[in-house]
N, C-alpha and C. Protein backbone atom coordinates (compact mmCIF):
# COMPACT_ATOMS: atom_id res chain seq x y z
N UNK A 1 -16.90 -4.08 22.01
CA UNK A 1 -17.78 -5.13 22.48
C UNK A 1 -16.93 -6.17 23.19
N UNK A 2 -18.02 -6.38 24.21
CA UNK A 2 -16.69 -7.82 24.95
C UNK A 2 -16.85 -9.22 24.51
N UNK A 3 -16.12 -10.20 24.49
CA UNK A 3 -16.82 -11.25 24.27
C UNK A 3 -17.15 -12.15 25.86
N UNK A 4 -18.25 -11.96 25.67
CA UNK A 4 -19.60 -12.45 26.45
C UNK A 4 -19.44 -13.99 25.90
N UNK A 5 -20.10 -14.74 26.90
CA UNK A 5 -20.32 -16.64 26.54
C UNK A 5 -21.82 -16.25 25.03
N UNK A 6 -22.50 -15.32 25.13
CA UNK A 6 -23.51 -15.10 24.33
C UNK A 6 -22.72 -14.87 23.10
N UNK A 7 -21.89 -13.61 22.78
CA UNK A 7 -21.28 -13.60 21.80
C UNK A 7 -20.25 -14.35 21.23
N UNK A 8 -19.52 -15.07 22.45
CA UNK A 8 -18.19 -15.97 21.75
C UNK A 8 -19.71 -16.99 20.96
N UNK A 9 -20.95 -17.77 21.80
CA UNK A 9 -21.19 -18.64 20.88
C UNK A 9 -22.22 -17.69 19.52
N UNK A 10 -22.34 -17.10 19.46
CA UNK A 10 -22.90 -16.56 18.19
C UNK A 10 -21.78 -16.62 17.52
N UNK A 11 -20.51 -15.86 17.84
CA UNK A 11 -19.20 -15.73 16.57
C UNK A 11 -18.97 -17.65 16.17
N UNK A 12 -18.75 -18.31 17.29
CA UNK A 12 -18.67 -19.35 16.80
C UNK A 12 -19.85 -20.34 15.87
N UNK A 13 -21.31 -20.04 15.94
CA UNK A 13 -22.00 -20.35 15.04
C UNK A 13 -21.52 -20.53 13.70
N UNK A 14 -20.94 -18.43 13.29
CA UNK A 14 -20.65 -18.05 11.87
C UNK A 14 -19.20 -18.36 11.53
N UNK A 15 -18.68 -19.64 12.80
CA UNK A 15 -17.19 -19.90 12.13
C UNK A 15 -16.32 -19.11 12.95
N UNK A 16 -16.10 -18.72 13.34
CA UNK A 16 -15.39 -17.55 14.33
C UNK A 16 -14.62 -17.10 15.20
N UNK A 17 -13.53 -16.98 15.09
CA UNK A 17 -12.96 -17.12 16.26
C UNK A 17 -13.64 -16.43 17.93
N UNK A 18 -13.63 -16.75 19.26
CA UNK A 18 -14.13 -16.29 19.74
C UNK A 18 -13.41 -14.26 20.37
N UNK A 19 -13.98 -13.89 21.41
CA UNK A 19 -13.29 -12.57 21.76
C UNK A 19 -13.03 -13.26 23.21
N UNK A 20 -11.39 -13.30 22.76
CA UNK A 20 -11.09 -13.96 24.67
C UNK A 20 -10.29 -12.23 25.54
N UNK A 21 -11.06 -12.38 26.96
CA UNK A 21 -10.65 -11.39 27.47
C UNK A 21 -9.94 -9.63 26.85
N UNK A 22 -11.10 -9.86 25.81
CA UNK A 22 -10.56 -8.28 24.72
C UNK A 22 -11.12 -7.56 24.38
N UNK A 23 -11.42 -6.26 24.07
CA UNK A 23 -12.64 -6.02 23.53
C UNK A 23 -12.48 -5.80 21.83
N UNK A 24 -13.11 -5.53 21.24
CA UNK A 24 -13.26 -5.54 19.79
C UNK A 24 -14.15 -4.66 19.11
N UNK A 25 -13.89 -4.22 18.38
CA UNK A 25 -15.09 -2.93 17.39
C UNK A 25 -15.59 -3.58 16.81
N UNK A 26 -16.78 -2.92 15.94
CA UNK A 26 -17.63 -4.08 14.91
C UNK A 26 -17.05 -3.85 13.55
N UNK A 27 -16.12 -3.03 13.74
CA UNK A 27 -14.99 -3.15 12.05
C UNK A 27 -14.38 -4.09 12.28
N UNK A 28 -13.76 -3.99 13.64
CA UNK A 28 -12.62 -5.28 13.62
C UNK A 28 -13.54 -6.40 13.23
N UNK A 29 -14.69 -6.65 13.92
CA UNK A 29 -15.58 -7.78 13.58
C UNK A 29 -15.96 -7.93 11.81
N UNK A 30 -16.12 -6.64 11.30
CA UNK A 30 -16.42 -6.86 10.01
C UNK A 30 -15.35 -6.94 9.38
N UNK A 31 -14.08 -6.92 9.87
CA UNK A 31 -13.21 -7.11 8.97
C UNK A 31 -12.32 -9.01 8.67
N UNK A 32 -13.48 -9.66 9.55
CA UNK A 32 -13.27 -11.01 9.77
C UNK A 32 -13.75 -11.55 7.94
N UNK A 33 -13.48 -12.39 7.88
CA UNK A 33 -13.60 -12.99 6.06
C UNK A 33 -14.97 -13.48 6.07
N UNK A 34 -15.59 -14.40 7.67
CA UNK A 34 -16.64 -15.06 7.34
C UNK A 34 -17.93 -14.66 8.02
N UNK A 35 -17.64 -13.00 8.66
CA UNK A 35 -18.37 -12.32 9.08
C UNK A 35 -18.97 -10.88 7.81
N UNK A 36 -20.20 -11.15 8.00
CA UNK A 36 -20.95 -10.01 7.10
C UNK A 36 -21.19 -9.31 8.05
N UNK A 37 -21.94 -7.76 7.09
CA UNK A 37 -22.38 -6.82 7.83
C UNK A 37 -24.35 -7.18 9.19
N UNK A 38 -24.70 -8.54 8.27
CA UNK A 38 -25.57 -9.02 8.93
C UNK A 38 -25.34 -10.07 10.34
N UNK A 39 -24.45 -10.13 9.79
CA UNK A 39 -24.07 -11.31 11.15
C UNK A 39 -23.20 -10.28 12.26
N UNK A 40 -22.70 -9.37 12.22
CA UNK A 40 -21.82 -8.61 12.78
C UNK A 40 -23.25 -7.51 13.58
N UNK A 41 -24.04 -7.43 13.07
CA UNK A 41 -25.52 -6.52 13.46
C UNK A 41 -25.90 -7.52 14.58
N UNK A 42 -26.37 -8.81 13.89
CA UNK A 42 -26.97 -9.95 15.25
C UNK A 42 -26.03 -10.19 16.16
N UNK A 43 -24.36 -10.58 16.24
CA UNK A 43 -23.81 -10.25 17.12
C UNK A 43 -23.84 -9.36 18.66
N UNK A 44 -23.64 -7.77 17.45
CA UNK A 44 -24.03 -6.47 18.15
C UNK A 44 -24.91 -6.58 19.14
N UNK A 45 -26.21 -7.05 18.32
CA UNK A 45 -27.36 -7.35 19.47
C UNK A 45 -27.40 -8.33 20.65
N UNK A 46 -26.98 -9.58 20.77
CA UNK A 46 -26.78 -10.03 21.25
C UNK A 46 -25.73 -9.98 22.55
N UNK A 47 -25.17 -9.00 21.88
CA UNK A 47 -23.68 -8.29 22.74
C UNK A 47 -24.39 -6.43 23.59
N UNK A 48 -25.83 -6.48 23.34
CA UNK A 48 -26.53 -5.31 24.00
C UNK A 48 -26.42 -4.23 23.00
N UNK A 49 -26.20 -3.82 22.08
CA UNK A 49 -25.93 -2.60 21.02
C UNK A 49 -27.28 -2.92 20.55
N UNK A 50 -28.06 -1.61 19.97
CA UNK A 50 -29.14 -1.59 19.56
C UNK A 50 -28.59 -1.95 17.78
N UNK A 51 -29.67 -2.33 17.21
CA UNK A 51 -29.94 -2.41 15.49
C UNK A 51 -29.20 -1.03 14.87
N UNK A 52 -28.54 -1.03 14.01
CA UNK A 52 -28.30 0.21 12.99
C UNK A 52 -29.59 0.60 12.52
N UNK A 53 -29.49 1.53 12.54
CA UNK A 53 -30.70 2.57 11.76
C UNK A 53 -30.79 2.90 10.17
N UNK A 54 -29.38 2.14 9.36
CA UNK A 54 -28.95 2.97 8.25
C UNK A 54 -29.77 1.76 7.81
N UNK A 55 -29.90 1.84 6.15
CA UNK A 55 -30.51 1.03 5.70
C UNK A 55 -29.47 -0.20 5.09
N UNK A 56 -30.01 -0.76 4.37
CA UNK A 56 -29.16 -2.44 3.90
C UNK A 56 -28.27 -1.66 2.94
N UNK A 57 -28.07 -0.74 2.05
CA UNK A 57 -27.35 -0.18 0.81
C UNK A 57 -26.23 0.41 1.88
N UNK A 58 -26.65 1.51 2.85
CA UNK A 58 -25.68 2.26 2.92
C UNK A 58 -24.58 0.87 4.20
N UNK A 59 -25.01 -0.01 4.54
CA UNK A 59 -24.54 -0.95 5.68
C UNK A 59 -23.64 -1.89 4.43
N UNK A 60 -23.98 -1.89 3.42
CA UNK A 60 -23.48 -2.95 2.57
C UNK A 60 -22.32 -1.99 1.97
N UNK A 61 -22.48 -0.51 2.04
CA UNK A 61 -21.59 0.32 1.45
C UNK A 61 -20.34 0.57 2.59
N UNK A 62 -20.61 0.32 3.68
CA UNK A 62 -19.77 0.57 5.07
C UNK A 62 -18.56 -0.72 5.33
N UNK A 63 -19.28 -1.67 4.85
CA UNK A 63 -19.08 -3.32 5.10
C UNK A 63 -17.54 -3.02 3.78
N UNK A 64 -18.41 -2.48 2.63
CA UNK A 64 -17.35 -3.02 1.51
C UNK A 64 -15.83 -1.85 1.66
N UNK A 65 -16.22 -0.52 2.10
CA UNK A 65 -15.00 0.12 2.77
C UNK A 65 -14.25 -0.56 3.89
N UNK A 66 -14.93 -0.69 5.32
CA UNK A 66 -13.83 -1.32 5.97
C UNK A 66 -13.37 -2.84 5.93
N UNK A 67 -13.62 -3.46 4.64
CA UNK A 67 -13.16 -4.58 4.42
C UNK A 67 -12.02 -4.50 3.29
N UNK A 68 -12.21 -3.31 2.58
CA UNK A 68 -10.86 -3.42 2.04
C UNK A 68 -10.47 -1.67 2.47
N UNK A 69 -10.30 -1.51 3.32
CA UNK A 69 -9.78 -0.12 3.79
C UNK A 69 -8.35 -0.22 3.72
N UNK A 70 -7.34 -1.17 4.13
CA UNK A 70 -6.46 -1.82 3.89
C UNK A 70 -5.54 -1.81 2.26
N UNK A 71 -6.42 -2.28 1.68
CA UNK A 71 -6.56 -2.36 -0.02
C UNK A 71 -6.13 -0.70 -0.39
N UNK A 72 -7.13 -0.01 0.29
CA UNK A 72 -7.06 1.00 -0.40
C UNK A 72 -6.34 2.08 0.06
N UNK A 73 -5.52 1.91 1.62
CA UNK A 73 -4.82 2.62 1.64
C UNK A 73 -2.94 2.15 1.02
N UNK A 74 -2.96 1.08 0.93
CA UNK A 74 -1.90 0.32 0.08
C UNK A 74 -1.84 1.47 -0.98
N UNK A 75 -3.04 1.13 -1.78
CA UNK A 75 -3.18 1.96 -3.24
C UNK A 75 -2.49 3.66 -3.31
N UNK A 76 -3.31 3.77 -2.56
CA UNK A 76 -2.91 5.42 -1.85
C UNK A 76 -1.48 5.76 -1.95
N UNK A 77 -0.91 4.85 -0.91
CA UNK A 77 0.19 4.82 -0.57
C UNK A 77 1.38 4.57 -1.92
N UNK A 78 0.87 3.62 -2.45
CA UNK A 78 1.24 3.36 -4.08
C UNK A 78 1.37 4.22 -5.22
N UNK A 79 0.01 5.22 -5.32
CA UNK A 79 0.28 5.94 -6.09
C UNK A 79 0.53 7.23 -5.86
N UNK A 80 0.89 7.24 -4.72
CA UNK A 80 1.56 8.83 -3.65
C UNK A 80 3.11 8.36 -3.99
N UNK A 81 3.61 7.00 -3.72
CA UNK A 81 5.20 7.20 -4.30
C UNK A 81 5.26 7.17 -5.68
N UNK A 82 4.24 6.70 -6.24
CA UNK A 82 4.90 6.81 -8.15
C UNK A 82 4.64 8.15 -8.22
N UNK A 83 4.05 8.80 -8.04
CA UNK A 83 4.04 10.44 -8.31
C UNK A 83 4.79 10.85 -7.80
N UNK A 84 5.44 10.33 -6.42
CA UNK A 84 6.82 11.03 -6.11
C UNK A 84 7.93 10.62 -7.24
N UNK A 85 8.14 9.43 -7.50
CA UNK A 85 8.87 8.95 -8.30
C UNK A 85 9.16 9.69 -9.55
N UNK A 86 7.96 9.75 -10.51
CA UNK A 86 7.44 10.59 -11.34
C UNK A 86 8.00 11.78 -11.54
N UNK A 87 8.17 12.51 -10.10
CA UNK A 87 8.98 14.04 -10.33
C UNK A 87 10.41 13.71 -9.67
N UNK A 88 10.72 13.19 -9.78
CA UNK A 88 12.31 12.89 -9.35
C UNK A 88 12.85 12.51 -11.20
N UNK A 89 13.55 13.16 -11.55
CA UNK A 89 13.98 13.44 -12.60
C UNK A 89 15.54 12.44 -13.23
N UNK A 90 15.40 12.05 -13.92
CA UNK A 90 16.67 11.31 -14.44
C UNK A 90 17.71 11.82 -14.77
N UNK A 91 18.75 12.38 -14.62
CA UNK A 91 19.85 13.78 -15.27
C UNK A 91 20.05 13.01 -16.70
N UNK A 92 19.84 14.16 -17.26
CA UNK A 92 20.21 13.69 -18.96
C UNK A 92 21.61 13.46 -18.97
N UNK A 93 22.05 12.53 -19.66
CA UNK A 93 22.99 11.93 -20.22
C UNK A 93 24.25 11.33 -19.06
N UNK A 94 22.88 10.62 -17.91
CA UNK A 94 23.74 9.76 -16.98
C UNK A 94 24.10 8.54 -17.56
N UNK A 95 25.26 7.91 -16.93
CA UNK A 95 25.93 6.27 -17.56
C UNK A 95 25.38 5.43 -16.45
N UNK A 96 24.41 4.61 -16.75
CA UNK A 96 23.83 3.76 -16.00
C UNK A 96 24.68 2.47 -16.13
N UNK A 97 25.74 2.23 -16.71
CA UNK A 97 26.64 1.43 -16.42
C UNK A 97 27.84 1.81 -15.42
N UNK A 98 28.05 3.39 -14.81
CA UNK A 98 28.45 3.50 -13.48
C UNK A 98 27.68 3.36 -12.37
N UNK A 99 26.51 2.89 -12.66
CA UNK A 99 25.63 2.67 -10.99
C UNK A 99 25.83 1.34 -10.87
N UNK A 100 26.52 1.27 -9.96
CA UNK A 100 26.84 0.54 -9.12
C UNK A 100 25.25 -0.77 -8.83
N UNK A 101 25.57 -2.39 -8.46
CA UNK A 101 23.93 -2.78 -8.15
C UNK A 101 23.35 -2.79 -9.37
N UNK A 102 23.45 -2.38 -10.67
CA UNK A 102 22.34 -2.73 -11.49
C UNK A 102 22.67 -3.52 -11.95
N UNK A 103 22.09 -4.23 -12.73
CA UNK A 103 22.03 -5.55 -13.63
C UNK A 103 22.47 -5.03 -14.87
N UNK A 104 23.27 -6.19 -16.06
CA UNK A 104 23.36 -6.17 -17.10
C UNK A 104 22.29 -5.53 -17.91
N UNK A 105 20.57 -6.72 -17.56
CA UNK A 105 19.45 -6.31 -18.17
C UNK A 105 19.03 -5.03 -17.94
N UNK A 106 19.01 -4.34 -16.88
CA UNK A 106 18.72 -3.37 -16.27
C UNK A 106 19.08 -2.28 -17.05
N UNK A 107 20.31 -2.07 -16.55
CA UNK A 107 21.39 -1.63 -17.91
C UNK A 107 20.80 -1.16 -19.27
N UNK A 108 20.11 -2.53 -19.67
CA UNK A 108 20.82 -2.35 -21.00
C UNK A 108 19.46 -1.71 -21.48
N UNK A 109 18.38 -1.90 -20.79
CA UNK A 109 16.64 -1.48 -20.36
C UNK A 109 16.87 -0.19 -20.14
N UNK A 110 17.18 0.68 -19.93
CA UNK A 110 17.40 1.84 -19.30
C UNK A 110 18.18 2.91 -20.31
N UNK A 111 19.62 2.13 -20.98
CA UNK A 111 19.88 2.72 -21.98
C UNK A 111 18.65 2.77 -23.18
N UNK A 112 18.38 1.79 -23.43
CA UNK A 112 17.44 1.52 -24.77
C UNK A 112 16.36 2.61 -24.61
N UNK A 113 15.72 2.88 -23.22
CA UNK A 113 14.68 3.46 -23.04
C UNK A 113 14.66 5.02 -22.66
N UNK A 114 15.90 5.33 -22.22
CA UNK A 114 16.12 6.64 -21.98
C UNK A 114 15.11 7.36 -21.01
N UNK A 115 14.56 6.69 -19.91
CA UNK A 115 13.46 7.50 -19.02
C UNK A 115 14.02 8.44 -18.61
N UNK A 116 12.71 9.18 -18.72
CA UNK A 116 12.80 11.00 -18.03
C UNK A 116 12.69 10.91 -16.64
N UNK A 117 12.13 10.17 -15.96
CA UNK A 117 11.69 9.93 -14.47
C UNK A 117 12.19 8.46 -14.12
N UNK A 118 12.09 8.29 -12.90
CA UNK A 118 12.45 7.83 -12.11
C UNK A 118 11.20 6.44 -12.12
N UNK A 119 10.04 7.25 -11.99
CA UNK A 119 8.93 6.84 -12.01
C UNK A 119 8.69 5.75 -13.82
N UNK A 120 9.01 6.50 -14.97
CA UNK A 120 8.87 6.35 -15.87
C UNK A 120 9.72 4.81 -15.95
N UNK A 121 11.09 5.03 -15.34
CA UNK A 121 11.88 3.68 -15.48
C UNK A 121 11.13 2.61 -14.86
N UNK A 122 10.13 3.00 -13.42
CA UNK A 122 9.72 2.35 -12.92
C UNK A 122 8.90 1.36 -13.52
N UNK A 123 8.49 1.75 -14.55
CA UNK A 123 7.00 0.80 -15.36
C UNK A 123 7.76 -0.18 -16.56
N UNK A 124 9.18 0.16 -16.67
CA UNK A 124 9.42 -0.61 -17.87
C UNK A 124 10.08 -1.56 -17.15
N UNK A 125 9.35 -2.87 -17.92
CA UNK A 125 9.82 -4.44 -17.80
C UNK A 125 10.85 -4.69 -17.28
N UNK A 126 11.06 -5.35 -16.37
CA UNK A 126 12.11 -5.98 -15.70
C UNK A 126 12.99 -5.56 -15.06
N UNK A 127 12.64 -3.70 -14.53
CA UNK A 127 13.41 -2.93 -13.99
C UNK A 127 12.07 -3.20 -12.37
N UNK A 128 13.53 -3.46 -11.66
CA UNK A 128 12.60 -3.99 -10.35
C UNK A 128 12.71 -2.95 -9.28
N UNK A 129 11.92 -3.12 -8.40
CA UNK A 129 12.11 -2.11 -7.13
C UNK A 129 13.07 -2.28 -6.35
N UNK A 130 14.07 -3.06 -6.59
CA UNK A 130 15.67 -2.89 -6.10
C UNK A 130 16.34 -2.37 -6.90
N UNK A 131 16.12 -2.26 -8.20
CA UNK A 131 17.28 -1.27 -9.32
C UNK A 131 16.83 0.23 -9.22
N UNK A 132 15.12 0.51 -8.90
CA UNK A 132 14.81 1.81 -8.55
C UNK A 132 15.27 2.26 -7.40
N UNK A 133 15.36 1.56 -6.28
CA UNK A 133 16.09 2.10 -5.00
C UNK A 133 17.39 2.54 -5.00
N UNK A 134 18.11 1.90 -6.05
CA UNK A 134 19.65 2.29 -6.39
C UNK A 134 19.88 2.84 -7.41
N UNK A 135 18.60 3.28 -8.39
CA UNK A 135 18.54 4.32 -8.93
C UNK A 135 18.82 5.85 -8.34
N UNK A 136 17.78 5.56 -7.03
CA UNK A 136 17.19 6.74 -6.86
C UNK A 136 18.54 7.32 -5.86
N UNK A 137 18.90 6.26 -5.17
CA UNK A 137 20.15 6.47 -4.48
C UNK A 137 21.37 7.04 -4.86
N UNK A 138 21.31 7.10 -6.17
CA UNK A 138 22.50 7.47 -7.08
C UNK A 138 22.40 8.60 -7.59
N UNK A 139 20.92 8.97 -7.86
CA UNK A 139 20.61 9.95 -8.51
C UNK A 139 20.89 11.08 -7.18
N UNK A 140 20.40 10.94 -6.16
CA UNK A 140 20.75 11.63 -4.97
C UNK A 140 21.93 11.69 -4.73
N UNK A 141 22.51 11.03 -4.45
CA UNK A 141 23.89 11.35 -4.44
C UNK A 141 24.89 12.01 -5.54
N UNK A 142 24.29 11.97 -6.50
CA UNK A 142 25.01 12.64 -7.77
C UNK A 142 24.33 14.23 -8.01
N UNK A 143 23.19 14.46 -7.49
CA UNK A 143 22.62 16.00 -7.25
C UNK A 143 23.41 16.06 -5.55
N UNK A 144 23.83 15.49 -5.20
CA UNK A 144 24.17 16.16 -3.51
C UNK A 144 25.68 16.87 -4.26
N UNK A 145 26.63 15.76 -5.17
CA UNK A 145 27.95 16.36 -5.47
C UNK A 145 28.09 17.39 -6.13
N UNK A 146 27.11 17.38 -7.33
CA UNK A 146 26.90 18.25 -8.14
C UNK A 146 26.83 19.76 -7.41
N UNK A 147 25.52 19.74 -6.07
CA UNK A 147 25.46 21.10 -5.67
C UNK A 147 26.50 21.34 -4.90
N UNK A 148 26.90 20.63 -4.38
CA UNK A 148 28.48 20.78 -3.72
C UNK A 148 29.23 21.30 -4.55
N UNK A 149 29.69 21.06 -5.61
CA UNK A 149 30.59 21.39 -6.78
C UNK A 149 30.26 22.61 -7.73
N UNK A 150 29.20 23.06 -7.56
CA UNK A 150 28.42 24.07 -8.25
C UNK A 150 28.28 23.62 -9.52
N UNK A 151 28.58 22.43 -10.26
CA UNK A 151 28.92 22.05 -11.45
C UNK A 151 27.06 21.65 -11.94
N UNK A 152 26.71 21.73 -13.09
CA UNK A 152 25.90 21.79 -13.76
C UNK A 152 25.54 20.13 -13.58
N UNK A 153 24.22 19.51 -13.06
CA UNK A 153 23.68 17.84 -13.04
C UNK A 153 23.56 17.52 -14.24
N UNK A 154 25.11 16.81 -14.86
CA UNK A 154 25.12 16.16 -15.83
C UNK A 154 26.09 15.10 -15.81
N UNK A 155 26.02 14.36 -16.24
CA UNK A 155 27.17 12.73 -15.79
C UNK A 155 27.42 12.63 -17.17
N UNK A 156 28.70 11.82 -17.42
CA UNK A 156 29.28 11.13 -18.25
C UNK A 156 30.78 11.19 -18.52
């Protein structure tokens, strides 16, 4: 949709920034904070697009996806690496006081807890997503020597 003097002043009615020289979808429009799926319809119209045909449930169901579509591909994305995480494996009886980058607490979190995964360390307290990155970094690099060496993935 373009913004038209008709539609910049309708968007500006509902608060709005206007559409300068751009065009715009009516997601992008619904994905505005102070634009609904009703005000984004009268827009439409005003901007020449006929009325939706769907009813108020399935328009209110459309509205609440591409407003947090965002949200939910975060999530996605979130729980696609803890499941990667998850199968990335901890070698039994590594010294997490030779990795290099970790913290005392970290350390001492990690011994106490003995995670099987990568993922698993991930959830316990105060082990942050910079001690997992240099977890995971270590752990890779210690399966790269290992298969180099033919020697069995075990540290200590």
């Amino acid at each position: 949709m373009l913004g038209s003097d008709a539609v910049n002043a309708a968007l500006a009615r509902f608060g709005s920034s206007p559409l300068v020289a751009r065009r715009a979808t009516l997601a992008e429009l619904l994905r505005r904070p102070e634009l609904d799926w009703r005000a984004v319809e009268e827009i439409a119209q005003i901007g020449g697009l006929a009325a939706s045909p769907a009813t108020a449930e399935v328009l209110d169901r459309v509205a609440i996806e591409i407003t947090y579509e965002g949200y939910l591909r975060r999530q996605e994305a979130d729980a696609a690496r803890v499941s990667r995480a998850d199968a990335v494996a901890v070698p039994e009886g590594i010294d997490f006081r030779l990795i290099p980058g970790l913290s005392n607490e970290v350390i001492e979190k990690l011994e106490a807890i003995r995670p099987r995964s990568v993922g698993q360390a991930s959830r316990i307290s105060g082990v942050t997503p910079a001690a997992i990155a240099i977890l995971l970094t270590h752990i890779g690099l210690f399966q790269r020597k290992h298969r180099e060496v033919g020697s069995p993935p075990h540290e200590g």
